[in-house]
C-alpha atoms as a PDB file:
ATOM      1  CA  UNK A   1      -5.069 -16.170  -0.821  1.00  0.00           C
ATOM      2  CA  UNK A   2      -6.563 -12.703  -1.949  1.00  0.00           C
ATOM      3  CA  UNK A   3     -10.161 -12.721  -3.891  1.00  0.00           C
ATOM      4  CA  UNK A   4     -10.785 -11.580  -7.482  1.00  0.00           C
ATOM      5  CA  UNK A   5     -11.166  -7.405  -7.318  1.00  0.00           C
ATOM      6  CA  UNK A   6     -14.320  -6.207  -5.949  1.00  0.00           C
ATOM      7  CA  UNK A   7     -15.134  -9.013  -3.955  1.00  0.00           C
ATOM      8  CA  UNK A   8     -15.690  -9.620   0.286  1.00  0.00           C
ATOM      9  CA  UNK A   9     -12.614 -11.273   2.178  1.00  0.00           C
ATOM     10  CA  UNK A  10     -14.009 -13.627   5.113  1.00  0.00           C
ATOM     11  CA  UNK A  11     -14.007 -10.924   7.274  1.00  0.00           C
ATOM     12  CA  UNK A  12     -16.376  -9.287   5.125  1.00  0.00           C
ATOM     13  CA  UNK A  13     -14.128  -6.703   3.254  1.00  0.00           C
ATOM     14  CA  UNK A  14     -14.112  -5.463  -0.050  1.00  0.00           C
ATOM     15  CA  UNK A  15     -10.790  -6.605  -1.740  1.00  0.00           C
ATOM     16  CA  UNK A  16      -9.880  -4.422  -4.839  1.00  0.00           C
ATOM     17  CA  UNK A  17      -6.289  -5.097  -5.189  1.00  0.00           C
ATOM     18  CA  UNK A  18      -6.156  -9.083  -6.535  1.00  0.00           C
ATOM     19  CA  UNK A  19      -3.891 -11.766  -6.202  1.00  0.00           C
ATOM     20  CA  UNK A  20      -2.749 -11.340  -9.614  1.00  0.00           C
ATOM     21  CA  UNK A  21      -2.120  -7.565  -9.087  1.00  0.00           C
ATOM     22  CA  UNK A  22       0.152  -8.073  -6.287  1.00  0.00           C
ATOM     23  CA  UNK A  23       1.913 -10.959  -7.795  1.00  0.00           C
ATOM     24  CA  UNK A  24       2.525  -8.439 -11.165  1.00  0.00           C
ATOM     25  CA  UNK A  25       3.620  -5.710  -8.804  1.00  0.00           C
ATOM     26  CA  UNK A  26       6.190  -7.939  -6.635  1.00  0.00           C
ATOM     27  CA  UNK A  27       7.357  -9.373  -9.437  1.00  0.00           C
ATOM     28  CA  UNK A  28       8.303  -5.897 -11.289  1.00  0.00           C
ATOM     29  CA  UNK A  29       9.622  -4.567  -8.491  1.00  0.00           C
ATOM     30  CA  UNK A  30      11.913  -7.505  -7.691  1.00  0.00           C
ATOM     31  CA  UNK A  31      13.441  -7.177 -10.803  1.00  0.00           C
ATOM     32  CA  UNK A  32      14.628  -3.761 -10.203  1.00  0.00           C
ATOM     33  CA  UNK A  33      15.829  -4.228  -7.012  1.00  0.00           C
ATOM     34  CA  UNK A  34      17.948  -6.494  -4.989  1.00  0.00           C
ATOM     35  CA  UNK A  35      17.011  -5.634  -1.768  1.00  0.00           C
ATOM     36  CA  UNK A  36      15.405  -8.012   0.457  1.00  0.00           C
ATOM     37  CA  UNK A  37      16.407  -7.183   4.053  1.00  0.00           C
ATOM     38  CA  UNK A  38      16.916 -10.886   4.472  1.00  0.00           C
ATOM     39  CA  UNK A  39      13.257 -11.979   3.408  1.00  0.00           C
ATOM     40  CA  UNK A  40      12.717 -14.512   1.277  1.00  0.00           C
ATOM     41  CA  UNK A  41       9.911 -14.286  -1.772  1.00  0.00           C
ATOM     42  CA  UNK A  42       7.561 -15.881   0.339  1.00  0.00           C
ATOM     43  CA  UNK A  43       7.679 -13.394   3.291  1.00  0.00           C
ATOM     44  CA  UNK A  44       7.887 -10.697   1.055  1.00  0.00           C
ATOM     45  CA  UNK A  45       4.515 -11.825  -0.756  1.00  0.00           C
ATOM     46  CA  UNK A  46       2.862 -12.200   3.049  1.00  0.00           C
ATOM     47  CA  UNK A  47       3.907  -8.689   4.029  1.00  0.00           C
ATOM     48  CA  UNK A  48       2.665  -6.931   0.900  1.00  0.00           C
ATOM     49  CA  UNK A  49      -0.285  -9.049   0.999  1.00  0.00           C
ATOM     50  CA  UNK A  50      -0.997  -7.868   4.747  1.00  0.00           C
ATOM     51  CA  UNK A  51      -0.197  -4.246   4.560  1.00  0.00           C
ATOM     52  CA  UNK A  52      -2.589  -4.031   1.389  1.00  0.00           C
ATOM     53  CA  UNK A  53      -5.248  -5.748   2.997  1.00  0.00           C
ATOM     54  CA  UNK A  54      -4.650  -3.739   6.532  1.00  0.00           C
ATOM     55  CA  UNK A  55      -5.040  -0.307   4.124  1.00  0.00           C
ATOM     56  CA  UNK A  56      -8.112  -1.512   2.488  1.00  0.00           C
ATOM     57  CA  UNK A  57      -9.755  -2.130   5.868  1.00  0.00           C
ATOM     58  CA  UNK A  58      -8.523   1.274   6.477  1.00  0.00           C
ATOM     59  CA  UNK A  59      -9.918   2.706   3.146  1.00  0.00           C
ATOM     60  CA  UNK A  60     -12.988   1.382   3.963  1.00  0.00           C
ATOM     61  CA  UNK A  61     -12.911   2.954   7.272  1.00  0.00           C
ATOM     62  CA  UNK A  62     -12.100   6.118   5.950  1.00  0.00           C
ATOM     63  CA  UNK A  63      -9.032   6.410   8.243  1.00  0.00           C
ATOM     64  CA  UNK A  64      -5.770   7.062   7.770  1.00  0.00           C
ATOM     65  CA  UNK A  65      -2.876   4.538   9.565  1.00  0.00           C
ATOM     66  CA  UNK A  66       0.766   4.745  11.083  1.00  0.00           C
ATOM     67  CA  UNK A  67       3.827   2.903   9.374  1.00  0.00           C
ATOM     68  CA  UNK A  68       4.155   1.190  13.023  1.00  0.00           C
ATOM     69  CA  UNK A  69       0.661  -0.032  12.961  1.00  0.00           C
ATOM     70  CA  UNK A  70       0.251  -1.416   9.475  1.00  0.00           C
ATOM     71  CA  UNK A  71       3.430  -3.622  10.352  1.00  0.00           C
ATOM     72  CA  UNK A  72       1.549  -5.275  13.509  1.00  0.00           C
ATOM     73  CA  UNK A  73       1.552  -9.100  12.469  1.00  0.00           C
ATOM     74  CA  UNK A  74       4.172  -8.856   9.952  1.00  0.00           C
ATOM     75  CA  UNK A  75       6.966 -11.188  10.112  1.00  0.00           C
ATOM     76  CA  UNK A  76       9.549  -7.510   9.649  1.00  0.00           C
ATOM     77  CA  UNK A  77       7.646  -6.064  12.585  1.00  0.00           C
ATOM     78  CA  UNK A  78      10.760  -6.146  14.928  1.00  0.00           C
ATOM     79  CA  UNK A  79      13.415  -5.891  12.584  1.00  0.00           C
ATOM     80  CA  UNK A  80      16.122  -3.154  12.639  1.00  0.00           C
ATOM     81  CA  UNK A  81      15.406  -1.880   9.773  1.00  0.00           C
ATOM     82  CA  UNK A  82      11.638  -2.483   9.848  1.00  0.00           C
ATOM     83  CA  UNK A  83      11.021   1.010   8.246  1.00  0.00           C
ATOM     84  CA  UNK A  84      12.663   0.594   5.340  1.00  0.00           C
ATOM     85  CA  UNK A  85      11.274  -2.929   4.702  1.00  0.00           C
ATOM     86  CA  UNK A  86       7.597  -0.991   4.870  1.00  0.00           C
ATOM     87  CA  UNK A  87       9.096   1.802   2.385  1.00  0.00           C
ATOM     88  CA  UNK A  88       9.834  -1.105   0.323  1.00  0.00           C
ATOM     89  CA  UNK A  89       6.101  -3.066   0.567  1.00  0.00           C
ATOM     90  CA  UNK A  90       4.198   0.014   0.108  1.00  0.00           C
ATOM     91  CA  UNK A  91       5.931   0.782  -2.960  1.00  0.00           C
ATOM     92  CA  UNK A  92       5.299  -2.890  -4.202  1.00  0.00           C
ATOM     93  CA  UNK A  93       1.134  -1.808  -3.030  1.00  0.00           C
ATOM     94  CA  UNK A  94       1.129   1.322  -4.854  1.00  0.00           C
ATOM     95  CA  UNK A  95       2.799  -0.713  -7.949  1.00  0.00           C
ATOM     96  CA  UNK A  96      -0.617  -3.150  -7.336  1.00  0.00           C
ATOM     97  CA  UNK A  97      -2.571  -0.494  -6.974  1.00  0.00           C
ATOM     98  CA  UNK A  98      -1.681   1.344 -10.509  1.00  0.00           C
ATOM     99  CA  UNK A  99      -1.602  -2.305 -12.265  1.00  0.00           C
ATOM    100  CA  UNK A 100      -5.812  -2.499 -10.652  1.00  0.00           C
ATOM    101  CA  UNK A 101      -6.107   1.339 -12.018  1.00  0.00           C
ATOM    102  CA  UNK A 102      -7.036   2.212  -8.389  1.00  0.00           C
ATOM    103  CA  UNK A 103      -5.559   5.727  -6.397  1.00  0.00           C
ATOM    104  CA  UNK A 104      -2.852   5.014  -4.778  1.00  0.00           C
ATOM    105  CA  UNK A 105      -3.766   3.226  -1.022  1.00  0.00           C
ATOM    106  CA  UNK A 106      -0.606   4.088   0.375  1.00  0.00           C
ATOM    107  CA  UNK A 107      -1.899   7.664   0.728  1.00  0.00           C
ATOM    108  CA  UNK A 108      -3.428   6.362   3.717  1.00  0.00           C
ATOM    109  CA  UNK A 109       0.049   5.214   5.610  1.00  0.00           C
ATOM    110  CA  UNK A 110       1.066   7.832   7.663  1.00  0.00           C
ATOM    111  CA  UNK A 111       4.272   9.056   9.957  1.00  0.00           C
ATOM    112  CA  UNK A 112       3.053   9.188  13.756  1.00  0.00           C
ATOM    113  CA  UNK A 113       4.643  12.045  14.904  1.00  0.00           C
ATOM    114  CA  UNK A 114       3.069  14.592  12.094  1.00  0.00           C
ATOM    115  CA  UNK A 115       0.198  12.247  10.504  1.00  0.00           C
ATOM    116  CA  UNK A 116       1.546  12.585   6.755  1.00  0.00           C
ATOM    117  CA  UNK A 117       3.408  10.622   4.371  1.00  0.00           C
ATOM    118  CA  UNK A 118       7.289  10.342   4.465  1.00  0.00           C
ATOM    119  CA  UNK A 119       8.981  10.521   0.975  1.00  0.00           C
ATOM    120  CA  UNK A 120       8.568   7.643  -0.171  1.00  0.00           C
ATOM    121  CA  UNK A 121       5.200   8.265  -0.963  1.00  0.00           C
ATOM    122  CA  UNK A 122       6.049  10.932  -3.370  1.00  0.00           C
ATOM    123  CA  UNK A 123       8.528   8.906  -4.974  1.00  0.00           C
ATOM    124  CA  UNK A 124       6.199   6.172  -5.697  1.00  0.00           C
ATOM    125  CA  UNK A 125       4.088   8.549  -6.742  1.00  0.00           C
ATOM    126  CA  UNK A 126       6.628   9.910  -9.107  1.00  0.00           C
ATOM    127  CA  UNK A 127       7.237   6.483 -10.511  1.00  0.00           C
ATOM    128  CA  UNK A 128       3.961   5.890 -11.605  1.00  0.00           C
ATOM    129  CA  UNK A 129       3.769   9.120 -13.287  1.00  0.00           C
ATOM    130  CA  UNK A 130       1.074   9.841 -11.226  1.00  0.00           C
ATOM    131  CA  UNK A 131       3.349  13.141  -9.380  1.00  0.00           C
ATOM    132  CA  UNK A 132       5.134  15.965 -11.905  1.00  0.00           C
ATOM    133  CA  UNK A 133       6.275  17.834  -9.124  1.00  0.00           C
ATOM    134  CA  UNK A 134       9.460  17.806  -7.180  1.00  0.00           C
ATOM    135  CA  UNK A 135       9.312  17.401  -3.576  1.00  0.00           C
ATOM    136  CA  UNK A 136       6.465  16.959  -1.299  1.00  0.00           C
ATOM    137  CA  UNK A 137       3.163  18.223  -3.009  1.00  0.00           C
ATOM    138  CA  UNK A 138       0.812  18.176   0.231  1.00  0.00           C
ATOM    139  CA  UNK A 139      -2.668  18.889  -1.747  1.00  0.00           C
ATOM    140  CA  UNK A 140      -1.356  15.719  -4.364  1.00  0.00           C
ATOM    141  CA  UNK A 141      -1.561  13.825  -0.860  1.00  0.00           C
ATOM    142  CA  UNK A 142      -4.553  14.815   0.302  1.00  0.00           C
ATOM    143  CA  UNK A 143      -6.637  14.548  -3.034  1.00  0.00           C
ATOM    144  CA  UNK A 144      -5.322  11.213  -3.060  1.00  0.00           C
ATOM    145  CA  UNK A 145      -6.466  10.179   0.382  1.00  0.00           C
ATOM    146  CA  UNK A 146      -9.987  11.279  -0.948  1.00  0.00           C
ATOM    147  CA  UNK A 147     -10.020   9.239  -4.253  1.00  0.00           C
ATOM    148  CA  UNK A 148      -8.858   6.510  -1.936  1.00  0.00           C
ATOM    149  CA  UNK A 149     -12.066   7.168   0.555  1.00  0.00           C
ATOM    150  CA  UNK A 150     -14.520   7.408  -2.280  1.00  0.00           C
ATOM    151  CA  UNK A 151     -13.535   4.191  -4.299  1.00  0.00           C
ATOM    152  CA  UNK A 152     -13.479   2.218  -1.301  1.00  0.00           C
ATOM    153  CA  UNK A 153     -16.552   3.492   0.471  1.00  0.00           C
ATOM    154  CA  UNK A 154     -18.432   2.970  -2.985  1.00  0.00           C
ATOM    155  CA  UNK A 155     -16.753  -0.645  -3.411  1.00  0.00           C
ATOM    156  CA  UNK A 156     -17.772  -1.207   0.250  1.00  0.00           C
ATOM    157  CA  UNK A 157     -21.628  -0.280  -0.463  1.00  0.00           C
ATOM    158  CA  UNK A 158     -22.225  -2.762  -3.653  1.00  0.00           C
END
């Protein structure tokens, strides 16, 4: 189970995105939409939980990380369609992260091959209200990964 926002995981992490936030988020965006890649609520709950604690450890860092990486230890990790299960979770963690009025984390997940966000990103983006523009906006991206850096880096120092 996650701690209350603000607070230090065992590991000794600061945890901004709650319980409660990811719950809200899941929940929303299982209503809209039906696909669950043959996970059940429970699994779904675990991956979202683990990819948003894998990009806070990466916020804190003040990294960036691949799709392929954040799904290390994730029960979808060798699934066929494994990339469009993590399309799926980070749009559930950007949902948690607009519910905790944080940027959006998923700024920080990352194609291998050219180090920036697929599509996806901007859509979430998009659905937040948080992105006007059509397309990919590049300096939206990068302006993000910096509001991402600085609340987690501050967070990290209390």
């Amino acid at each position: 189970m996650r701690l209350k926002q603000g607070k230090r995981n065992r590991s000794g992490e600061t945890v901004l995105i709650s319980e409660e936030h990811i719950a809200a988020a899941y929940a929303q965006w299982s209503n809209r939409n039906r696909r669950t890649w043959g996970m059940l609520d429970g699994e779904w709950l675990d991956a979202v939980r683990h990819v948003a604690s894998e990009l806070e450890d990466v916020a804190e860092r003040g990294s960036t990380v691949t799709y392929g990486e954040l799904c290390v230890g994730t029960s979808f990790a060798r699934a066929e369609h494994w990339h469009h299960v993590v399309a799926d979770v980070l749009m559930v963690v950007g949902i948690a992260c607009d519910f905790a009025q944080l940027p959006m984390l998923t700024a920080l997940a990352v194609n291998k091959d050219h180090g920036t966000p697929g599509g996806g990103f901007y859509d979430a983006a998009r659905h937040l209200g948080r992105l006007t523009t059509r397309g990919r906006d590049e300096s939206f991206w990068i302006s993000e990964i910096k509001k991402v850096h600085r609340q987690w880096a501050a967070a990290g120092a209390r």
